[in-house]
N, C-alpha and C. Protein backbone atom coordinates (compact mmCIF):
# COMPACT_ATOMS: atom_id res chain seq x y z
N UNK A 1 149.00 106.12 40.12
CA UNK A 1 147.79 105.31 40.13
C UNK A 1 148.21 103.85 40.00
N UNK A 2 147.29 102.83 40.74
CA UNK A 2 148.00 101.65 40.83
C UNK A 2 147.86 100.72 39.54
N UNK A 3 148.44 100.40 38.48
CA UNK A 3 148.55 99.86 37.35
C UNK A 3 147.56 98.72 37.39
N UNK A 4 146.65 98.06 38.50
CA UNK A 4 145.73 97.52 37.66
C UNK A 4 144.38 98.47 38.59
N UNK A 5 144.36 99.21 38.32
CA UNK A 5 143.15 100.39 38.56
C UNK A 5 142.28 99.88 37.88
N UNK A 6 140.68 99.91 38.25
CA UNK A 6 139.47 99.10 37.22
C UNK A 6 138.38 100.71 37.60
N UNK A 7 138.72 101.63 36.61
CA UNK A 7 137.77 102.66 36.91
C UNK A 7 135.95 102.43 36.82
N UNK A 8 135.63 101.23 36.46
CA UNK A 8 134.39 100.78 36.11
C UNK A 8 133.93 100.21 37.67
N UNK A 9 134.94 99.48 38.55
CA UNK A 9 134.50 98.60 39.42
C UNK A 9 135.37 99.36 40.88
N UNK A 10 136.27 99.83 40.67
CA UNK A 10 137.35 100.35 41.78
C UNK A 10 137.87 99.81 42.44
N UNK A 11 138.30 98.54 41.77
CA UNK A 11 139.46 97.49 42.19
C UNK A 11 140.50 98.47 42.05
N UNK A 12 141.35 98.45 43.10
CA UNK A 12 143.04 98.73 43.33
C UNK A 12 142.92 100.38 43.11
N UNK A 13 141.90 100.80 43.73
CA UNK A 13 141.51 102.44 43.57
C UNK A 13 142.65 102.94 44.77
N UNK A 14 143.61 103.19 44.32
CA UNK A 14 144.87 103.59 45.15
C UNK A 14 145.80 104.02 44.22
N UNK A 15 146.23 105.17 44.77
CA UNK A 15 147.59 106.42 44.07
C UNK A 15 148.70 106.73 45.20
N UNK A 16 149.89 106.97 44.54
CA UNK A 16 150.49 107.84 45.54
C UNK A 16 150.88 109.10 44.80
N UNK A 17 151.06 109.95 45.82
CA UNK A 17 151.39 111.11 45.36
C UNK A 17 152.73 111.73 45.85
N UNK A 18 153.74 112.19 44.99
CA UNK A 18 154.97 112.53 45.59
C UNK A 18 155.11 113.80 45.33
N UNK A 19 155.30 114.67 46.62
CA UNK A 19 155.08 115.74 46.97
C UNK A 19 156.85 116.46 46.68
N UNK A 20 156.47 117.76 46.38
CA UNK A 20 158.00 118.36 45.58
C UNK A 20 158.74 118.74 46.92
N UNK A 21 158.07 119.23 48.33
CA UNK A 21 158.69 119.54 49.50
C UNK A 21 158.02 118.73 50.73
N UNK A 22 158.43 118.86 51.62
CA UNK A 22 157.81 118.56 53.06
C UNK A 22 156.24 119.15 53.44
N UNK A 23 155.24 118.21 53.66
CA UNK A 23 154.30 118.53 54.27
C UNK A 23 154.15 119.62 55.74
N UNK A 24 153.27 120.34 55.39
CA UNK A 24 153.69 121.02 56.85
C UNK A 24 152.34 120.74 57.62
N UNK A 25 153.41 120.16 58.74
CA UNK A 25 152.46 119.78 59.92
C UNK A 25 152.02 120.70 60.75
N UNK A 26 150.52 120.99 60.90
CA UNK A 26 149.47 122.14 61.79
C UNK A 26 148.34 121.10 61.80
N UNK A 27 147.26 121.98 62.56
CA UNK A 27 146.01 121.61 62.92
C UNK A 27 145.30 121.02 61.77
N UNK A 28 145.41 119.66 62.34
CA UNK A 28 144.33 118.71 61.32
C UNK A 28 145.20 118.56 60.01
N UNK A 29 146.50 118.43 60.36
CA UNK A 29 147.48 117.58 59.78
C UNK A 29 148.40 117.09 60.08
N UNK A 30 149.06 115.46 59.96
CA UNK A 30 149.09 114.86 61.07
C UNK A 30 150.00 114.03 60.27
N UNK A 31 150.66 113.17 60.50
CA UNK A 31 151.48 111.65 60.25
C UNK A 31 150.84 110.47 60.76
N UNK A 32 150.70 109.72 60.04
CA UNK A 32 150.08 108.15 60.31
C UNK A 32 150.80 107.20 59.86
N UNK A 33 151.10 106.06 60.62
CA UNK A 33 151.27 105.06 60.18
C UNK A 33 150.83 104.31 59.42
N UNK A 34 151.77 103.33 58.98
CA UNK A 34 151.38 102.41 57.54
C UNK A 34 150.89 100.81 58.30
N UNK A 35 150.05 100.43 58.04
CA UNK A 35 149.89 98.80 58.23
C UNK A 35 150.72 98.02 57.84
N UNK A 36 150.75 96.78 58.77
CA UNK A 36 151.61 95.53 58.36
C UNK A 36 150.71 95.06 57.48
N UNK A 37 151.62 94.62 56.35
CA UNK A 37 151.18 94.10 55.52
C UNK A 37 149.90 92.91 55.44
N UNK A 38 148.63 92.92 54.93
CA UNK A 38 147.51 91.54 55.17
C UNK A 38 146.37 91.98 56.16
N UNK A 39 146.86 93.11 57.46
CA UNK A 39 145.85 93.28 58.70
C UNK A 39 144.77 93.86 58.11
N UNK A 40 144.22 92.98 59.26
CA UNK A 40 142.63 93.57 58.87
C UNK A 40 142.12 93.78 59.94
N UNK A 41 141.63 95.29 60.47
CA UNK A 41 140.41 95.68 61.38
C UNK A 41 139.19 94.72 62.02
N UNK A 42 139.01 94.82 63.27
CA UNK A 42 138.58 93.27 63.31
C UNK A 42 136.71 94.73 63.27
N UNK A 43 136.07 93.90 63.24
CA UNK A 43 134.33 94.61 62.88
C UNK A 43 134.20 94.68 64.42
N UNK A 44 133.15 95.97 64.27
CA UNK A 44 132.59 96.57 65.51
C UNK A 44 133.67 97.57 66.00
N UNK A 45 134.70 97.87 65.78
CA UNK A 45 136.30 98.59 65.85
C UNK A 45 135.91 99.68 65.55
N UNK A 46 135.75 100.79 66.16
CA UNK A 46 135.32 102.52 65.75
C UNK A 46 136.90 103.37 65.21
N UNK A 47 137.10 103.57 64.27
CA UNK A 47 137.80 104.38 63.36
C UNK A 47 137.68 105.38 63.00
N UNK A 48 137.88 106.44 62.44
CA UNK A 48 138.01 107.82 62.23
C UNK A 48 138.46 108.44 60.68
N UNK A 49 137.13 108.72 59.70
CA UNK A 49 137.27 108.83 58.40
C UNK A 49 137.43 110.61 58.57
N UNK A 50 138.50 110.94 57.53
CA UNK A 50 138.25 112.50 57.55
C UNK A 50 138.14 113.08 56.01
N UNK A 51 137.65 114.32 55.89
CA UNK A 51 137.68 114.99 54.69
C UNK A 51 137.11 116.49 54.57
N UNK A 52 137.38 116.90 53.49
CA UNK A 52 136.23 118.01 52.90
C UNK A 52 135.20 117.84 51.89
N UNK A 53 134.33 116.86 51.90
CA UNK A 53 133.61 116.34 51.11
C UNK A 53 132.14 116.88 51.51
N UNK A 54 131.07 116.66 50.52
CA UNK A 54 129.65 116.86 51.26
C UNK A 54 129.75 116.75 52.93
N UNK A 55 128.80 117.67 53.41
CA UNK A 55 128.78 117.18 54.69
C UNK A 55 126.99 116.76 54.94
N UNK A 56 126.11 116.10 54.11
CA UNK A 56 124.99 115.26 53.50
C UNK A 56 124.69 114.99 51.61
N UNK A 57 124.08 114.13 51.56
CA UNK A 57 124.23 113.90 50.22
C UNK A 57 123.62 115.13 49.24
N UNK A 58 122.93 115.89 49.69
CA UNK A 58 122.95 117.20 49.09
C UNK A 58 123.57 118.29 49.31
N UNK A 59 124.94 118.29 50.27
CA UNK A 59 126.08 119.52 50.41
C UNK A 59 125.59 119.77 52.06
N UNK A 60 125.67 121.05 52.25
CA UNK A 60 127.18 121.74 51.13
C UNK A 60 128.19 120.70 51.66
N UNK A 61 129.26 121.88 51.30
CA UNK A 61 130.68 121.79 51.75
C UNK A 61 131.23 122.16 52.31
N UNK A 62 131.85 122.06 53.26
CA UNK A 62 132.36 122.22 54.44
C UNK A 62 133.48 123.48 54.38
N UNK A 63 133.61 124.25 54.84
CA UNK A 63 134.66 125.54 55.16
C UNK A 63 136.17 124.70 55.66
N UNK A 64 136.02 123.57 56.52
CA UNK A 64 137.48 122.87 57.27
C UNK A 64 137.00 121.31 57.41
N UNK A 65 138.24 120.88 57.36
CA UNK A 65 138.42 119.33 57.21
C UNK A 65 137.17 118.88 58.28
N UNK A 66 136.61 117.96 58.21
CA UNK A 66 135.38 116.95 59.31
C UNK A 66 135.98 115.75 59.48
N UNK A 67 135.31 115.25 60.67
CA UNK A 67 135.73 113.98 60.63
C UNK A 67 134.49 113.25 61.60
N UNK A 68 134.72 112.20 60.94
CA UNK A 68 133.22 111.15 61.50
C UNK A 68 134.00 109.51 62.20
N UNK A 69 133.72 109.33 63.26
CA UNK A 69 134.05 108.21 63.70
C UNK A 69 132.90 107.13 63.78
N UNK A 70 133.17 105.82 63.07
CA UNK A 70 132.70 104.93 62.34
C UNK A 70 132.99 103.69 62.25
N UNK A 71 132.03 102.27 62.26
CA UNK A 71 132.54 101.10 62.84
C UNK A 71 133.01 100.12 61.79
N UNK A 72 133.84 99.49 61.83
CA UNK A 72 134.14 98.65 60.91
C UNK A 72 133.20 97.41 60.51
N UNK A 73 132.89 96.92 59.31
CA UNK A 73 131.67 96.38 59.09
C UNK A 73 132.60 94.85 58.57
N UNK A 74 132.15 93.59 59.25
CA UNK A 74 132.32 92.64 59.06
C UNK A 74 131.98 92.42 57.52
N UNK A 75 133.03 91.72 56.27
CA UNK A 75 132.81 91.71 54.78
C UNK A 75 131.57 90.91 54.91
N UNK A 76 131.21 89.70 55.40
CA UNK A 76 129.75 89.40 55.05
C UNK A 76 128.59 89.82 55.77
N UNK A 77 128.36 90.77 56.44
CA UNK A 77 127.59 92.01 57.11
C UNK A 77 127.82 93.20 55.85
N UNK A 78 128.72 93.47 55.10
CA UNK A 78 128.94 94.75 54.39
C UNK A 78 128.00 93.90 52.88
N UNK A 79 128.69 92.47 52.65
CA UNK A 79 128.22 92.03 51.20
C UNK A 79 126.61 92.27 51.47
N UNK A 80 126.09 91.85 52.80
CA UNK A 80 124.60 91.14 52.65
C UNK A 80 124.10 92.47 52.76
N UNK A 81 124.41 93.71 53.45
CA UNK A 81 123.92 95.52 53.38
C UNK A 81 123.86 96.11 52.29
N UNK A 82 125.07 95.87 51.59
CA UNK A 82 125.00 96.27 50.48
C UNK A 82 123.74 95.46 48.67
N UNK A 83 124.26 94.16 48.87
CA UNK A 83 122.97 94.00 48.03
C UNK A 83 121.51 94.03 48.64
N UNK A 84 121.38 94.10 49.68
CA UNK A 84 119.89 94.35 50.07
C UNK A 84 119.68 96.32 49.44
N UNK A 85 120.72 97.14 48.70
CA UNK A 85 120.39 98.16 48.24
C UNK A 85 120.56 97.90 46.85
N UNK A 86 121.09 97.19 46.25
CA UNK A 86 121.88 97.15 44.57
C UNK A 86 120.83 96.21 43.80
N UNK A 87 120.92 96.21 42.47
CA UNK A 87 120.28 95.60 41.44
C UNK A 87 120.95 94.23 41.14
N UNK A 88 122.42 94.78 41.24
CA UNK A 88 123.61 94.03 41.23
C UNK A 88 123.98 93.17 42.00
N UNK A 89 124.74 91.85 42.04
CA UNK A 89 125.26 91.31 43.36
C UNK A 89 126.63 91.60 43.00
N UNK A 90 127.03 92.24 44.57
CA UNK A 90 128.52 92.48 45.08
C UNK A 90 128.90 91.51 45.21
N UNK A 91 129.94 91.82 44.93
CA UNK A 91 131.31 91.08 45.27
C UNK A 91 132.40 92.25 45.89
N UNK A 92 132.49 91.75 47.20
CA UNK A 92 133.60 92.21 48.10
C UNK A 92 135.20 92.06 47.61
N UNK A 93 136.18 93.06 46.38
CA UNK A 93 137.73 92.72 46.24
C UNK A 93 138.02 92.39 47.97
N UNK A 94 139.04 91.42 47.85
CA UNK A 94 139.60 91.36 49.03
C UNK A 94 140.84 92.67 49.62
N UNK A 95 141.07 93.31 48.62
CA UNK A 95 141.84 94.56 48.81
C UNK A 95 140.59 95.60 49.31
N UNK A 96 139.61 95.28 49.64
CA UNK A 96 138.65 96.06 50.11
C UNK A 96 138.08 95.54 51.28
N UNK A 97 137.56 96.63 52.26
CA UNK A 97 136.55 96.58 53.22
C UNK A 97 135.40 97.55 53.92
N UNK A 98 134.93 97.22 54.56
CA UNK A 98 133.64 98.42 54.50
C UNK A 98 133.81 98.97 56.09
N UNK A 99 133.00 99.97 56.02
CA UNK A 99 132.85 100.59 57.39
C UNK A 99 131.68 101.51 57.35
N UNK A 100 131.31 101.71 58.71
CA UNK A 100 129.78 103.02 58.33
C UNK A 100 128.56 102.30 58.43
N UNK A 101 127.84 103.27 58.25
CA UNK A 101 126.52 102.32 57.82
C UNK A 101 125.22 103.00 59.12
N UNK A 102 126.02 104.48 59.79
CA UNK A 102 125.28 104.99 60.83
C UNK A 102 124.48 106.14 60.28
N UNK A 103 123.49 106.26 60.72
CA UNK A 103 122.59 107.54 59.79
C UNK A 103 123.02 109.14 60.08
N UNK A 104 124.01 109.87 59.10
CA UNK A 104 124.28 110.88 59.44
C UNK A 104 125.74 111.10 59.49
N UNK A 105 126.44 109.45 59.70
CA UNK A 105 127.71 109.72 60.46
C UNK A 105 128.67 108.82 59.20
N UNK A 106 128.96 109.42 58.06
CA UNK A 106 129.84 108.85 56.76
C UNK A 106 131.06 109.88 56.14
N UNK A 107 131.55 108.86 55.24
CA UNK A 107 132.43 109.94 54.32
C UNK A 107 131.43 110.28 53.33
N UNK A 108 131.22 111.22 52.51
CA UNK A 108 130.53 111.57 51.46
C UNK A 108 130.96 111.77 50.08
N UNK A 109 130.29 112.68 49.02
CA UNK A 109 130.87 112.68 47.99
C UNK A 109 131.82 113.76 48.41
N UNK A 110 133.28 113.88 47.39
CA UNK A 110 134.07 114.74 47.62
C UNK A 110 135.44 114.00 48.76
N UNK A 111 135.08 113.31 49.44
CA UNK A 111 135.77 112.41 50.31
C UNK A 111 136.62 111.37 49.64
N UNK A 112 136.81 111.03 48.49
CA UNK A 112 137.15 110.15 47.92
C UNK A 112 139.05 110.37 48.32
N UNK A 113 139.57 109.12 48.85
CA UNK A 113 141.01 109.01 48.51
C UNK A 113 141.07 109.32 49.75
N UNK A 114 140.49 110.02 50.72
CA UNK A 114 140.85 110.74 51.93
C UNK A 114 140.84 109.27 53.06
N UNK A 115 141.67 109.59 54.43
CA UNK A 115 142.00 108.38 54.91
C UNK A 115 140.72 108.02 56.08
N UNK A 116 141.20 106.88 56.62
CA UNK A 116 140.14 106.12 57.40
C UNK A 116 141.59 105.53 58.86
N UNK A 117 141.12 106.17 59.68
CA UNK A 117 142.71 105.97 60.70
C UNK A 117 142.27 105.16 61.69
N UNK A 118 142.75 104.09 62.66
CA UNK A 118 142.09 103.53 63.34
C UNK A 118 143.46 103.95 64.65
N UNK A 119 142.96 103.82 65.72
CA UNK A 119 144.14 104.36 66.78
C UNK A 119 144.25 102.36 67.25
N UNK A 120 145.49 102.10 67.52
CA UNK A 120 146.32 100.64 68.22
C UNK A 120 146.80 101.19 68.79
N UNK A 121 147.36 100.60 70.01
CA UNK A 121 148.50 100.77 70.74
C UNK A 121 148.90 102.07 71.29
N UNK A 122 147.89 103.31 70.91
CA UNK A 122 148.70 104.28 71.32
C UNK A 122 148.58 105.62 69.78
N UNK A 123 149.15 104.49 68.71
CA UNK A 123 149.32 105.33 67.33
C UNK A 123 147.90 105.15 66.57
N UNK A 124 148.17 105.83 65.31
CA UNK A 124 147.37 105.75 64.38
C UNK A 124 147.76 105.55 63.16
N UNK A 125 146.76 104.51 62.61
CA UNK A 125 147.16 103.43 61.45
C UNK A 125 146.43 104.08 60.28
N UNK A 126 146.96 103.90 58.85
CA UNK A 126 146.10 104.01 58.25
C UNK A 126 145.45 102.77 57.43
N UNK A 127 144.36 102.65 57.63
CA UNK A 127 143.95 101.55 57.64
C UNK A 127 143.20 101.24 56.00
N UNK A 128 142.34 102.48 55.78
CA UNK A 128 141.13 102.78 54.60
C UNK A 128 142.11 104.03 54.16
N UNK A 129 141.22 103.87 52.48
CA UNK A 129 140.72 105.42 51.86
C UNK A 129 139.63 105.12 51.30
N UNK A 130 138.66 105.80 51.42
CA UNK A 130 137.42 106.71 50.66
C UNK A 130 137.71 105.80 49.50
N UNK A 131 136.89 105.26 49.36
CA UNK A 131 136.83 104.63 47.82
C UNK A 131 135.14 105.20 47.17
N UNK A 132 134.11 104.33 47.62
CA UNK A 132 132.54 104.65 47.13
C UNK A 132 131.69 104.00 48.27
N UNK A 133 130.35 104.14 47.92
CA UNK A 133 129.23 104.08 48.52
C UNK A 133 127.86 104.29 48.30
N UNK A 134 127.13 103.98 48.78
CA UNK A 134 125.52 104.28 48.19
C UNK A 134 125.11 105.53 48.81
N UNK A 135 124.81 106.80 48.06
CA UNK A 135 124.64 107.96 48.69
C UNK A 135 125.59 108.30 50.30
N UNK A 136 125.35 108.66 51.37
CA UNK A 136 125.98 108.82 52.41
C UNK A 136 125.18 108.89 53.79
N UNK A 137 125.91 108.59 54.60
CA UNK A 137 125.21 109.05 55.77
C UNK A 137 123.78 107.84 56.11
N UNK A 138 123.61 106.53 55.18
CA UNK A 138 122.47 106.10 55.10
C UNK A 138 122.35 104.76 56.32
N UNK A 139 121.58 104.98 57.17
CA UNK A 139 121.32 103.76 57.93
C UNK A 139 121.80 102.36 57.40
N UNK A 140 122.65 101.30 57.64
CA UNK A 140 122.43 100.07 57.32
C UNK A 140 122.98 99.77 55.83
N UNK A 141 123.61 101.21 55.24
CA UNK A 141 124.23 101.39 54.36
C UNK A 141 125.92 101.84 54.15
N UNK A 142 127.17 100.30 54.51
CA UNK A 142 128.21 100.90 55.14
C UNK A 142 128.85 101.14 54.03
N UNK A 143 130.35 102.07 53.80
CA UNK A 143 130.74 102.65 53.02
C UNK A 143 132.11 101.62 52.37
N UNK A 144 132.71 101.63 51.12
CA UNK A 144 133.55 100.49 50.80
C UNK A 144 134.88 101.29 50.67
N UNK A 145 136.27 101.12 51.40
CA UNK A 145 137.21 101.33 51.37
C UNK A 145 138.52 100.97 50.99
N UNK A 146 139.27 101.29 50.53
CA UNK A 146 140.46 100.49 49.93
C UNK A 146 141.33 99.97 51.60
N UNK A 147 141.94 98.94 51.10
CA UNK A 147 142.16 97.83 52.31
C UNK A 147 143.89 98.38 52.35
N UNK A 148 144.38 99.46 52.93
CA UNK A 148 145.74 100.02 52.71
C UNK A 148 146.71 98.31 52.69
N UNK A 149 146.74 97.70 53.76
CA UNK A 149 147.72 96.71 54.36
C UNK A 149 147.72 96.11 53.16
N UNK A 150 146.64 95.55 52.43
CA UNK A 150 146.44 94.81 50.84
C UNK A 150 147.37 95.91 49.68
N UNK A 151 148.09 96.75 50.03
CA UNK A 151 149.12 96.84 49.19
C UNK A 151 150.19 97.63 49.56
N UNK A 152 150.98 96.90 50.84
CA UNK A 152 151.90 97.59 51.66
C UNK A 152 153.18 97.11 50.47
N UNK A 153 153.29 96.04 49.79
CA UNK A 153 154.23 95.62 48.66
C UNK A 153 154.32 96.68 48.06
N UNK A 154 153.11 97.09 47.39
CA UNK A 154 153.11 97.91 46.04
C UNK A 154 153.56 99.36 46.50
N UNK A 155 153.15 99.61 47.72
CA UNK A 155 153.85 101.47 47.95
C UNK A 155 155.05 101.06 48.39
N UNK A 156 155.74 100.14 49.13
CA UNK A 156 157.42 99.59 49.00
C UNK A 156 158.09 100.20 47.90
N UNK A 157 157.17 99.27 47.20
CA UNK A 157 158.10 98.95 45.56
C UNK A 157 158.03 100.91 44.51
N UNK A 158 156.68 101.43 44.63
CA UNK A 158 156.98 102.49 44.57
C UNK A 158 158.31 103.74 45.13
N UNK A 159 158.02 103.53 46.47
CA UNK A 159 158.82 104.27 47.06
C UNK A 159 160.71 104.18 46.55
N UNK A 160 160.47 102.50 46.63
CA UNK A 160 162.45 102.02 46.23
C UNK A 160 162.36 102.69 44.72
N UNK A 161 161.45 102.32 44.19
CA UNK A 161 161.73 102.75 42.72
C UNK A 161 161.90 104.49 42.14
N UNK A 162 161.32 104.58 43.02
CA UNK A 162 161.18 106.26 43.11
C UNK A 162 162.16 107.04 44.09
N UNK A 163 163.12 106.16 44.90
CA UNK A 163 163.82 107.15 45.46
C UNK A 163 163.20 107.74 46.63
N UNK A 164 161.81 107.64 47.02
CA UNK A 164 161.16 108.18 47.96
C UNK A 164 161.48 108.08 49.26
């Protein structure tokens, strides 16, 4: 878990996990690339969130992985969507960005941590994870993701330190 984790707000809501053997690659599991460090998805950019999470904000749950393709939401298009729902005024971390916001077509609960892949060139990046959101699936309501490239340092420095 990333040492300044804010479980109240979900600043730096990012883990790695080091696995005891090799992943095994089959259907609807895959290798992705890592971002250059800083990039950012330019908005209107359709991406590809996957999981086993709700498949609506009242369930169920899905039998096999889903996946919803979904547009990247410009941060002051995501700030001004989002408080037109909150009590609160947002503030956008810059290690964050949003995407979604189509009726029907989100990550949900249960989705959390799971990736957000955008295809360049050919490959696929990982760009997001599942961080939170206002219920799912909601019109005009886009979803907030951890910004991978905003801490290509910190899984470096993991990895050297760990031998990975």
């Amino acid at each position: 878990i990333h040492h300044n984790h804010n479980s109240q707000t979900l600043d730096n809501d990012i883990a790695l996990l080091k696995l005891h053997g090799q992943a095994e690659l089959r259907d609807g599991v895959c290798l992705v690339c890592l971002p250059a460090r800083g990039v950012s998805q330019t908005a209107g950019k359709r991406c590809t969130v996957t999981g086993y999470g709700y498949m609506g904000e009242a369930g169920p749950i899905p039998l096999r992985v889903r996946e919803a393709e979904i547009p990247i939401v410009s941060d002051a298009e995501c700030i001004r969507k989002i408080n037109a729902v909150t009590e609160k005024i947002f503030i956008l971390p810059a290690s964050s960005f949003c995407a979604g916001g189509e009726e029907g077509n989100d990550a949900c609960q249960g989705d959390g941590g799971g990736p957000l892949v955008c295809q360049d060139d050919g490959f696929y990046e990982l760009a997001g994870l599942v961080s939170w959101g206002f219920g799912c699936g909601r019109v005009d309501v886009p979803g907030v993701y951890v910004k991978v490239s905003s801490f290509i340092g910190w899984i470096n420095q993991i990895i050297s330190v760990n031998n990975l």
